[in-house]
C-alpha atoms as a PDB file:
ATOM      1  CA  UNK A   1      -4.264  -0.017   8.219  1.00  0.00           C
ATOM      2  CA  UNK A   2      -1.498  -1.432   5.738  1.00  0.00           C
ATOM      3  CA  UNK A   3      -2.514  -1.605   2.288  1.00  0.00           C
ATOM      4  CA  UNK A   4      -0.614  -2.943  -0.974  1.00  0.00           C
ATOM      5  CA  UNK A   5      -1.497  -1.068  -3.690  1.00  0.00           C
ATOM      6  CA  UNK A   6      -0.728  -3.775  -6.691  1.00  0.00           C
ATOM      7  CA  UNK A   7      -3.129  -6.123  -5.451  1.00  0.00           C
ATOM      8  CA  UNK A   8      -5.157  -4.332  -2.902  1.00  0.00           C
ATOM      9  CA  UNK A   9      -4.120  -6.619   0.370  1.00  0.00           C
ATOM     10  CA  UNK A  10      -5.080  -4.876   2.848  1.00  0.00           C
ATOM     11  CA  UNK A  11      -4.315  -5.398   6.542  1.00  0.00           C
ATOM     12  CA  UNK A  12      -6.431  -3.584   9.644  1.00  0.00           C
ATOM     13  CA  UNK A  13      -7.212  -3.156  12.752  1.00  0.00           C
ATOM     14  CA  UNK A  14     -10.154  -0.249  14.146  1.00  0.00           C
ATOM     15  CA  UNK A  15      -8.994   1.672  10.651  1.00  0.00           C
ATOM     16  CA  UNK A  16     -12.172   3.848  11.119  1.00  0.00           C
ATOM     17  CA  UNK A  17     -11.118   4.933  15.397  1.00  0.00           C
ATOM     18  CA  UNK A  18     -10.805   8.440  15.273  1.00  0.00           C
ATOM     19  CA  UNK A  19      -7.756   9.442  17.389  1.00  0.00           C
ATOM     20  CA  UNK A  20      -5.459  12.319  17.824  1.00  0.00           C
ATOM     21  CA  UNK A  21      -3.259  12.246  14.968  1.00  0.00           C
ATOM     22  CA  UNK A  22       0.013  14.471  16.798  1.00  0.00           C
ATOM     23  CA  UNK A  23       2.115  16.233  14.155  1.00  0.00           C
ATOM     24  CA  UNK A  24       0.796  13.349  11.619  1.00  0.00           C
ATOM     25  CA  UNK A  25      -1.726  16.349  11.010  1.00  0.00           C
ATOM     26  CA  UNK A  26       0.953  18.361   9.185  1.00  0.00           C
ATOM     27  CA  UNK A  27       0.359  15.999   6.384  1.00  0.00           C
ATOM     28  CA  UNK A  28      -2.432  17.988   5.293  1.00  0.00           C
ATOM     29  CA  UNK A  29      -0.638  21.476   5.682  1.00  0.00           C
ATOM     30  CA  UNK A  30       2.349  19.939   3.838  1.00  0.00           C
ATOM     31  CA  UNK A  31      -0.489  19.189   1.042  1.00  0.00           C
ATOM     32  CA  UNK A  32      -1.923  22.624   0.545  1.00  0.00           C
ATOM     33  CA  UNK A  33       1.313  23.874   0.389  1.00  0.00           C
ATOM     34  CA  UNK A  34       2.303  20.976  -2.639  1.00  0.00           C
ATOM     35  CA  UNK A  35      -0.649  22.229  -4.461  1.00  0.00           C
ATOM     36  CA  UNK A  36      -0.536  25.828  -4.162  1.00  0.00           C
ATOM     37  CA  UNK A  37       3.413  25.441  -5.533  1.00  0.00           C
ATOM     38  CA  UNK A  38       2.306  23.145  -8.202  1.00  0.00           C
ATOM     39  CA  UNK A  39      -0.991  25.220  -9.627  1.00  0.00           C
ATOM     40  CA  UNK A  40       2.171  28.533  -8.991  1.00  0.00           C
ATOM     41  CA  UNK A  41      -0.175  30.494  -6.772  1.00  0.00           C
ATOM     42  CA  UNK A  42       2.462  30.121  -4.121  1.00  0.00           C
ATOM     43  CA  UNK A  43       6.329  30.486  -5.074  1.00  0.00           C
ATOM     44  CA  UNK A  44       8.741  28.599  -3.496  1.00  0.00           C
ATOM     45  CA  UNK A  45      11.509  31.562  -2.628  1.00  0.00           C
ATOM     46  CA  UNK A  46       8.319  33.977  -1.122  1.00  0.00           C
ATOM     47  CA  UNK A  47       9.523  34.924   2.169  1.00  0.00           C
ATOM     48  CA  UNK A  48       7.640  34.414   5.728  1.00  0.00           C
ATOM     49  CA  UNK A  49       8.542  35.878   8.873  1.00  0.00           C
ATOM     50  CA  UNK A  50       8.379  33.883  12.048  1.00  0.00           C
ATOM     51  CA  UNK A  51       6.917  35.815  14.698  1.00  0.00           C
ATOM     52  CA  UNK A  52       7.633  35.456  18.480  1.00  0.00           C
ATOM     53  CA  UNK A  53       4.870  33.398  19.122  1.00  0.00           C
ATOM     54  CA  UNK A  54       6.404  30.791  16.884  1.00  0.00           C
ATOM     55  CA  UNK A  55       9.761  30.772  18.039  1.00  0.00           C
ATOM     56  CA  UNK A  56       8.627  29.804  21.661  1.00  0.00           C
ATOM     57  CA  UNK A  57       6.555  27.206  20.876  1.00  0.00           C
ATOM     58  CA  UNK A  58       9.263  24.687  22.043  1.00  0.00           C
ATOM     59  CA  UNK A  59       8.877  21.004  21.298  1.00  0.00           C
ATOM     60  CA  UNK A  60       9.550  19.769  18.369  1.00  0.00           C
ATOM     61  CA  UNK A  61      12.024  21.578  15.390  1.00  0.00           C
ATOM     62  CA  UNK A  62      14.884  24.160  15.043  1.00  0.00           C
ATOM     63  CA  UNK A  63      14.164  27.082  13.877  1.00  0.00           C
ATOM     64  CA  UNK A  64      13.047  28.657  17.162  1.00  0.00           C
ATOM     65  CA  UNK A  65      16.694  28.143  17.859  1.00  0.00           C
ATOM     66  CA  UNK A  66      18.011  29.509  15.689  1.00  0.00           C
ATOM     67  CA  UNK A  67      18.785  33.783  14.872  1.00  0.00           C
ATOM     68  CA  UNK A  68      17.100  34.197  11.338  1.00  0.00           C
ATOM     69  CA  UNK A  69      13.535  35.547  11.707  1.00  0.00           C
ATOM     70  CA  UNK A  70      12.657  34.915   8.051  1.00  0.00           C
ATOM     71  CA  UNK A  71      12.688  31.746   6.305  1.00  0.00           C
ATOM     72  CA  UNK A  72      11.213  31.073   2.870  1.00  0.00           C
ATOM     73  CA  UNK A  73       8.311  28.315   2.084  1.00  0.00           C
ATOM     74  CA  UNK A  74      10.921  26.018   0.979  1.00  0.00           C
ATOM     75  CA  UNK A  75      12.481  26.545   3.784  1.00  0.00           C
ATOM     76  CA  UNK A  76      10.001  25.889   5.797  1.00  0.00           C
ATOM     77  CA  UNK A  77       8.490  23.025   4.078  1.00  0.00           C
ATOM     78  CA  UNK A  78      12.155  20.878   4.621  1.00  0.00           C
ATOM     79  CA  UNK A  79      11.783  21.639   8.498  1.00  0.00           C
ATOM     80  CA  UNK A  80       8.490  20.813   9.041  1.00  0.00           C
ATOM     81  CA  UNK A  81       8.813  17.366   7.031  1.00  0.00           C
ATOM     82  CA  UNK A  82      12.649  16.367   7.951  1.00  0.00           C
ATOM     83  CA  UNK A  83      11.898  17.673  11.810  1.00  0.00           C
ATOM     84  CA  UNK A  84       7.932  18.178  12.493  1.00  0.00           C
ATOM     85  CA  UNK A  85       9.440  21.398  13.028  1.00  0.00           C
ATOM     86  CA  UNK A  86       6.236  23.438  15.092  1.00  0.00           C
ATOM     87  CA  UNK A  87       7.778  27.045  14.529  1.00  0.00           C
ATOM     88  CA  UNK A  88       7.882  26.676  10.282  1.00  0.00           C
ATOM     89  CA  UNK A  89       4.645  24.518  11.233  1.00  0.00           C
ATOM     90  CA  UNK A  90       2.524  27.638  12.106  1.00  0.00           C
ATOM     91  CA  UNK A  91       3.980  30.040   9.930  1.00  0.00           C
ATOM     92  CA  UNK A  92       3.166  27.813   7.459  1.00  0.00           C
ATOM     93  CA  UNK A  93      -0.378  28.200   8.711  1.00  0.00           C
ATOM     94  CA  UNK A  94      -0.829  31.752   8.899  1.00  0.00           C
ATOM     95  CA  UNK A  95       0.525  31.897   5.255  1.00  0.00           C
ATOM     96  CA  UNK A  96      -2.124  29.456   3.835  1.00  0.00           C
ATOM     97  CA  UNK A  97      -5.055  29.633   6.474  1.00  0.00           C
ATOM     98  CA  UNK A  98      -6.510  26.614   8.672  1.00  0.00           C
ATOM     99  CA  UNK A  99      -9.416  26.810   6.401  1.00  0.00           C
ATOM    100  CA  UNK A 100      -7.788  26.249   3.341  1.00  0.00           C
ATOM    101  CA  UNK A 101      -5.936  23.060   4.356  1.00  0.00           C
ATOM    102  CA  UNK A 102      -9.375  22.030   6.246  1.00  0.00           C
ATOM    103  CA  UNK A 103     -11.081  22.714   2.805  1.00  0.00           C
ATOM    104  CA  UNK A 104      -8.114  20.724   1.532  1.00  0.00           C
ATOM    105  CA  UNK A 105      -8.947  17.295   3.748  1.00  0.00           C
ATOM    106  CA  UNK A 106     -12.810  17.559   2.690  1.00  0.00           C
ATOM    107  CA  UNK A 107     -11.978  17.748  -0.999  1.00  0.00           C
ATOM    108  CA  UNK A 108      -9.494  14.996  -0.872  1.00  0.00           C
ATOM    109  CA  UNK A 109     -12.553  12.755   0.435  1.00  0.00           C
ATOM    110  CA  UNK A 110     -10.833  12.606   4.418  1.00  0.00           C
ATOM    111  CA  UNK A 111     -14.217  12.101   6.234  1.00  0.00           C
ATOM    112  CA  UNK A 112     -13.204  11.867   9.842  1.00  0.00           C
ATOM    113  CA  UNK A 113      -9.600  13.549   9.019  1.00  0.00           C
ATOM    114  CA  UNK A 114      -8.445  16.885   9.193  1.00  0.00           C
ATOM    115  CA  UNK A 115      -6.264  19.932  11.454  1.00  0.00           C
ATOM    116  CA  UNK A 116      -8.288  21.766  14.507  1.00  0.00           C
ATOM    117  CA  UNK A 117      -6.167  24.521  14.921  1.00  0.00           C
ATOM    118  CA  UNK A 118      -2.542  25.613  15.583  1.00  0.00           C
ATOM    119  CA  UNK A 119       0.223  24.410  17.249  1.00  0.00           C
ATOM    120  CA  UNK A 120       0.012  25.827  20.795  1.00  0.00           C
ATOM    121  CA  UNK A 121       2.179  25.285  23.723  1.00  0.00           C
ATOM    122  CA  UNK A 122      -0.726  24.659  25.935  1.00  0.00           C
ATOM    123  CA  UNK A 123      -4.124  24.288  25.524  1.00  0.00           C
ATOM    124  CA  UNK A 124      -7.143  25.836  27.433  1.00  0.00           C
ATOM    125  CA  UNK A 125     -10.538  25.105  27.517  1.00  0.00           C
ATOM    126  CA  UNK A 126     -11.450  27.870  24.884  1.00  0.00           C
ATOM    127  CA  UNK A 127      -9.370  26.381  22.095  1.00  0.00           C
ATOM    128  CA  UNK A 128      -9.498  23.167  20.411  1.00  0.00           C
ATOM    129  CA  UNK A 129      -8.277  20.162  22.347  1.00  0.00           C
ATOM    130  CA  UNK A 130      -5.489  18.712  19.796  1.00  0.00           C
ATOM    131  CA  UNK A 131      -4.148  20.041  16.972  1.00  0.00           C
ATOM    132  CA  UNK A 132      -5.635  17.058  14.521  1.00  0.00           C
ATOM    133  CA  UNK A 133      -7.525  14.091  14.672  1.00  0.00           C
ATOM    134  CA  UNK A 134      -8.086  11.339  11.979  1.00  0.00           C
ATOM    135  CA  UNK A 135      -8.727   7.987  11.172  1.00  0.00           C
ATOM    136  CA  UNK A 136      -5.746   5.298   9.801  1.00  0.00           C
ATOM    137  CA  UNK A 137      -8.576   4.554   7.222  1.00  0.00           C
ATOM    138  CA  UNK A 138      -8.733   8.054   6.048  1.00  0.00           C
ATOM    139  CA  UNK A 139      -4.691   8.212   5.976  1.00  0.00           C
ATOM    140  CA  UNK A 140      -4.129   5.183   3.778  1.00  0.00           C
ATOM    141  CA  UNK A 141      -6.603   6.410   0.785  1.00  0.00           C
ATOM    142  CA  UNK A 142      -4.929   9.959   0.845  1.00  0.00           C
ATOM    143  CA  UNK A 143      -1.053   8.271   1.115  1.00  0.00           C
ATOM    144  CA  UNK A 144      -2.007   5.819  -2.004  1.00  0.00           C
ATOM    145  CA  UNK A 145      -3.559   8.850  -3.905  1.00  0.00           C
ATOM    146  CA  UNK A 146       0.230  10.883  -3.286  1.00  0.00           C
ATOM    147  CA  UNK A 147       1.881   7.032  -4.043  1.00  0.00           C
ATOM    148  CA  UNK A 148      -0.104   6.714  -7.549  1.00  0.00           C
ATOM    149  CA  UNK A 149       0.778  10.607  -8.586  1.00  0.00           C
ATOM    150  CA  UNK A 150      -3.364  10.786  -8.587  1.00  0.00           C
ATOM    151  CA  UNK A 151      -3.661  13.630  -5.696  1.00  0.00           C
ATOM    152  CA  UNK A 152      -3.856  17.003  -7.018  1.00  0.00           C
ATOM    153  CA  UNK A 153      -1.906  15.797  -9.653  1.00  0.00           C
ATOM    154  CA  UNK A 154       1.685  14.390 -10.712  1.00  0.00           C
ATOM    155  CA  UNK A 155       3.526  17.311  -9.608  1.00  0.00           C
ATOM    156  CA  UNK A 156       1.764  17.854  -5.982  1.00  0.00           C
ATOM    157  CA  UNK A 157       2.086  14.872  -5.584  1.00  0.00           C
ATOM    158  CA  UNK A 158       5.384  14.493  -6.287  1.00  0.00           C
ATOM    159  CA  UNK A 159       6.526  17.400  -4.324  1.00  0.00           C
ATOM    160  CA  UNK A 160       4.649  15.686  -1.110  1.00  0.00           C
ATOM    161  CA  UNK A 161       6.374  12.564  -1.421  1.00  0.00           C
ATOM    162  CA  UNK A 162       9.734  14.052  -2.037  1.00  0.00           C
ATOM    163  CA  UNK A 163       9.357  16.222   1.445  1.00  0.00           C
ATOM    164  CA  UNK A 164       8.196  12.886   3.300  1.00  0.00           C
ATOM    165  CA  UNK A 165      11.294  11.352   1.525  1.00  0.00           C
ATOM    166  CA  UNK A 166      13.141  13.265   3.779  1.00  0.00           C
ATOM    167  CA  UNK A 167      11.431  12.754   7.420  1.00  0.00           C
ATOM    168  CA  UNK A 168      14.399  11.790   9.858  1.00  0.00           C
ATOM    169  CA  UNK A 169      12.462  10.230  12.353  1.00  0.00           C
ATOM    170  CA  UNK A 170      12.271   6.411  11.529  1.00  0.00           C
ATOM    171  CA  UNK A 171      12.070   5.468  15.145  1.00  0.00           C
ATOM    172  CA  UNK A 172       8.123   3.955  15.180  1.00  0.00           C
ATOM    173  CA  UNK A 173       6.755   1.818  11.879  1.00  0.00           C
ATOM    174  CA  UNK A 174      10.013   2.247   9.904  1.00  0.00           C
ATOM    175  CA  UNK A 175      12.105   1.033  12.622  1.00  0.00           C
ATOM    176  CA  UNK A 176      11.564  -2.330  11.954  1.00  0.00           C
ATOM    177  CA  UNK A 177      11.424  -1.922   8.389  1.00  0.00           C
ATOM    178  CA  UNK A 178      14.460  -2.806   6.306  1.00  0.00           C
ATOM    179  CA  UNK A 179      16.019   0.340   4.491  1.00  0.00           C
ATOM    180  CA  UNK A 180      19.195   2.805   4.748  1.00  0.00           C
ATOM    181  CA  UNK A 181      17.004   6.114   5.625  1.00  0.00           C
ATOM    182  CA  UNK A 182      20.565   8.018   4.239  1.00  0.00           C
ATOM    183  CA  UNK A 183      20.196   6.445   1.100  1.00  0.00           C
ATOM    184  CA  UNK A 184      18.314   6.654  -2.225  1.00  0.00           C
ATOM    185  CA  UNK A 185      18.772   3.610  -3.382  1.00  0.00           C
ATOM    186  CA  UNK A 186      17.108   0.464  -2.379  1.00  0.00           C
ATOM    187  CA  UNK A 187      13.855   0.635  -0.136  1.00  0.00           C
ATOM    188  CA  UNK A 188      12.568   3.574   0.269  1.00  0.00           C
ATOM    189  CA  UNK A 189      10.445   5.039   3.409  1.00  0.00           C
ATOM    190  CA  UNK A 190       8.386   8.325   3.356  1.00  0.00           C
ATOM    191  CA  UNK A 191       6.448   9.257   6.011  1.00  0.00           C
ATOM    192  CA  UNK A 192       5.597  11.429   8.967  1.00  0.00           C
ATOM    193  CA  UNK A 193       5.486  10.889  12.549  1.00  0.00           C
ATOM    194  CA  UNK A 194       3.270  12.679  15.411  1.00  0.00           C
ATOM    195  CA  UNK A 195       4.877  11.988  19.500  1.00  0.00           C
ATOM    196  CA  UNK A 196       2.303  13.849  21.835  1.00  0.00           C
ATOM    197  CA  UNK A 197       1.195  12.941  25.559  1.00  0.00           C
ATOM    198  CA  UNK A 198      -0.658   9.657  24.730  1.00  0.00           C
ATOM    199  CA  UNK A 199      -0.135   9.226  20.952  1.00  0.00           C
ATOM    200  CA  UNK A 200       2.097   7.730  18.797  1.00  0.00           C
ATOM    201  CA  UNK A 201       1.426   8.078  14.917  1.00  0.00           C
ATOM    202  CA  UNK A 202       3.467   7.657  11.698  1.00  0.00           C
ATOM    203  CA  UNK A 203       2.067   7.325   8.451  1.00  0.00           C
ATOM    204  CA  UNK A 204       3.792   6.747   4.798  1.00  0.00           C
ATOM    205  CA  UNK A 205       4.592   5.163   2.055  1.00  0.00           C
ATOM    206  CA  UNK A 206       6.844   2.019   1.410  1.00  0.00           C
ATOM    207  CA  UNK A 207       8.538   1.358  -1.976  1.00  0.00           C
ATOM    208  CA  UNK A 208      10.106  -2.046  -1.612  1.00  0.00           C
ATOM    209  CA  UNK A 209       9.150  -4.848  -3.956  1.00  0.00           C
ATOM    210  CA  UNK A 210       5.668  -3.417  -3.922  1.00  0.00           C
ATOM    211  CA  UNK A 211       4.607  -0.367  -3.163  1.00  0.00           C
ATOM    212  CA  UNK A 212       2.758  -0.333   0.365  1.00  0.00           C
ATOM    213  CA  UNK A 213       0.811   2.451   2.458  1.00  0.00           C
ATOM    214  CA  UNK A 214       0.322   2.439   6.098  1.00  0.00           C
ATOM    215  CA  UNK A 215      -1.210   4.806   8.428  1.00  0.00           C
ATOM    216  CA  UNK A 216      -1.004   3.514  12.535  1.00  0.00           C
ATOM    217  CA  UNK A 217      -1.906   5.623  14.987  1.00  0.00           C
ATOM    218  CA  UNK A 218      -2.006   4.604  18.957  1.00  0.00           C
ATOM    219  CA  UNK A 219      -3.541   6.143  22.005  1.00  0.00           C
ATOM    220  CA  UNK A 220      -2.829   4.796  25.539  1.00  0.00           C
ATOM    221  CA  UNK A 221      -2.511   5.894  28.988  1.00  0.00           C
ATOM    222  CA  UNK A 222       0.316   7.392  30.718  1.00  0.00           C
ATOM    223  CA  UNK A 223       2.836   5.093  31.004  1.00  0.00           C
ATOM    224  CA  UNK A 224       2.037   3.396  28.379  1.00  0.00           C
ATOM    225  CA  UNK A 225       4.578   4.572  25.943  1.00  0.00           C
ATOM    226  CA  UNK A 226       6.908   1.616  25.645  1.00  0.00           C
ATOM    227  CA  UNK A 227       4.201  -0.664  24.738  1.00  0.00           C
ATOM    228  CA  UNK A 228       2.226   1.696  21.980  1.00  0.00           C
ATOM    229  CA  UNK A 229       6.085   2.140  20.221  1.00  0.00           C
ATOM    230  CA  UNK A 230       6.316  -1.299  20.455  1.00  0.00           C
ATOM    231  CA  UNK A 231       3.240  -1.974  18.813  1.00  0.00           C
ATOM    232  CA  UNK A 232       4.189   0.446  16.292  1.00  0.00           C
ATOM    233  CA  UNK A 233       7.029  -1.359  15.319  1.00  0.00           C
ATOM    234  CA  UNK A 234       5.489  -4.590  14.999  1.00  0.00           C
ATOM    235  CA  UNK A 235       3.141  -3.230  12.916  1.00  0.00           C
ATOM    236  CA  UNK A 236       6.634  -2.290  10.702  1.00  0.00           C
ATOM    237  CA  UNK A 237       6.918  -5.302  10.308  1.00  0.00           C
ATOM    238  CA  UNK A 238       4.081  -6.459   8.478  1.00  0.00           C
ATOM    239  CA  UNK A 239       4.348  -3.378   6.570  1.00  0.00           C
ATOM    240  CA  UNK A 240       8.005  -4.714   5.389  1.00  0.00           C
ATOM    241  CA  UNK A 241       6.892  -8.012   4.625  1.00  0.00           C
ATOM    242  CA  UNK A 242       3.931  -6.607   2.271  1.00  0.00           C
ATOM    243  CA  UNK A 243       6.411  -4.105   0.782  1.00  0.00           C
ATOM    244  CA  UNK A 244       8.667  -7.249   0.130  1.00  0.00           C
ATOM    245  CA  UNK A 245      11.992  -5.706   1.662  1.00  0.00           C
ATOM    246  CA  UNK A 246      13.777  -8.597   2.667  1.00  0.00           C
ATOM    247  CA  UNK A 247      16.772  -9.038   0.825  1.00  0.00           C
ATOM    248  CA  UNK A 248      16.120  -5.985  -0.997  1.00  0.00           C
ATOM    249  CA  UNK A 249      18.029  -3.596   1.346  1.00  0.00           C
ATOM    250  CA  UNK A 250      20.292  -1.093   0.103  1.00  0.00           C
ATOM    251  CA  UNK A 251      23.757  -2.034  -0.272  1.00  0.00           C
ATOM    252  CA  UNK A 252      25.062   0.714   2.185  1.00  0.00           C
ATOM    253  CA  UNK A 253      22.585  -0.260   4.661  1.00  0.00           C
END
């Protein structure tokens, strides 16, 4: 689903298809941590120590790499949104509880969208089978609630779209959309991205011309891969073209 939010185009196809969502999912834990700092029942500097468990999660992030144990939410925050980092991912977790940011999805109105359960290295058949699952429906209404400054407020929704600001993966829908990703001037991208064994997912929000929000999500067969990121990026651009970006690239670009 792409959506223009000044004049409600909107552009779909299977919006409601509920798929695995990959890291997408961590838009929601991202969330309840935006609105814990901005009601100041969670401060920004509190400390949280990354157990073993976290560190060797592998795939995607740093900070199991790296020799400090303890990190603070801010801290973690940055590396889950600028690297879908998994270690700050479910520390991040412990700290606020799945049910909280499952509590989180139902009061934002996500019908068929929310997070299963941690990030685990593998899964077996006594755990949940992916670590979230959505619809691109559900993802455009809660991206153009953070766009407007309506979600939970100016501020948490501020501080959500300043972390997605930051995302350094631009390699799916943005790819093909034109903007500097190093600068803050011109069009601006923020969104997240989820790369898992059959799924390919980024959702955001464009600021071109017009303010757009997109949410595509593909699942495919092994195999498969080049095609779904290829369909991913054509998607981009028909998000572009809504946004109105051509032309309107930044001047370092």
């Amino acid at each position: 689903m792409v959506r223009r939010l000044n004049d409600g185009r909107t552009l779909t196809h299977d919006p409601d298809l509920v798929l695995p969502l990959a890291s997408v999912g961590k838009l929601l834990l991202l969330g309840e941590v935006a609105r814990r700092l901005a009601e100041e029942t969670l401060a920004p500097d509190q400390p949280v120590d990354l157990l073993d468990d976290d560190r060797a999660l592998g795939g995607t992030g740093l900070l199991g790499l790296l020799s400090p144990r303890r990190w603070t939410v801010t801290d973690l925050t940055t590396a889950v949104a600028t690297v879908s980092d998994n270690a700050a991912t479910n520390a991040l977790l412990r700290l606020v509880t799945l049910d909280a940011v499952q509590e989180l999805a139902r009061r934002s109105g996500l019908r068929d969208t929310t997070v299963h359960d941690r990030i685990r290295a593998a899964r077996g058949p006594d755990v949940p089978p992916t670590f979230a699952t959505g619809t691109a429906h559900d993802l455009c209404a809660f991206l153009a609630d953070v766009a407007n400054g309506t979600w939970q407020g100016q501020r948490a929704s501020g501080l959500l779209r300043g972390w997605l600001a930051r995302n350094t993966d631009r390699t799916l829908v943005a790819d093909t959309i034109p903007h500097d990703p190093w600068s803050t001037g011109g069009v601006q991208v923020l969104n997240k991205t989820g790369t898992d064994t059959g799924v390919r997912a980024d959702a955001g929000i464009v600021v071109g011309r017009q303010t757009v929000v997109y949410a595509v999500v593909a699942a495919f067969p092994s195999g498969a891969e080049r095609a779904a990121v290829g369909e991913l990026r054509r998607w981009g651009t028909t998000v572009g073209r809504l946004a109105g970006t051509r032309g309107h690239r930044s001047d370092s670009a």
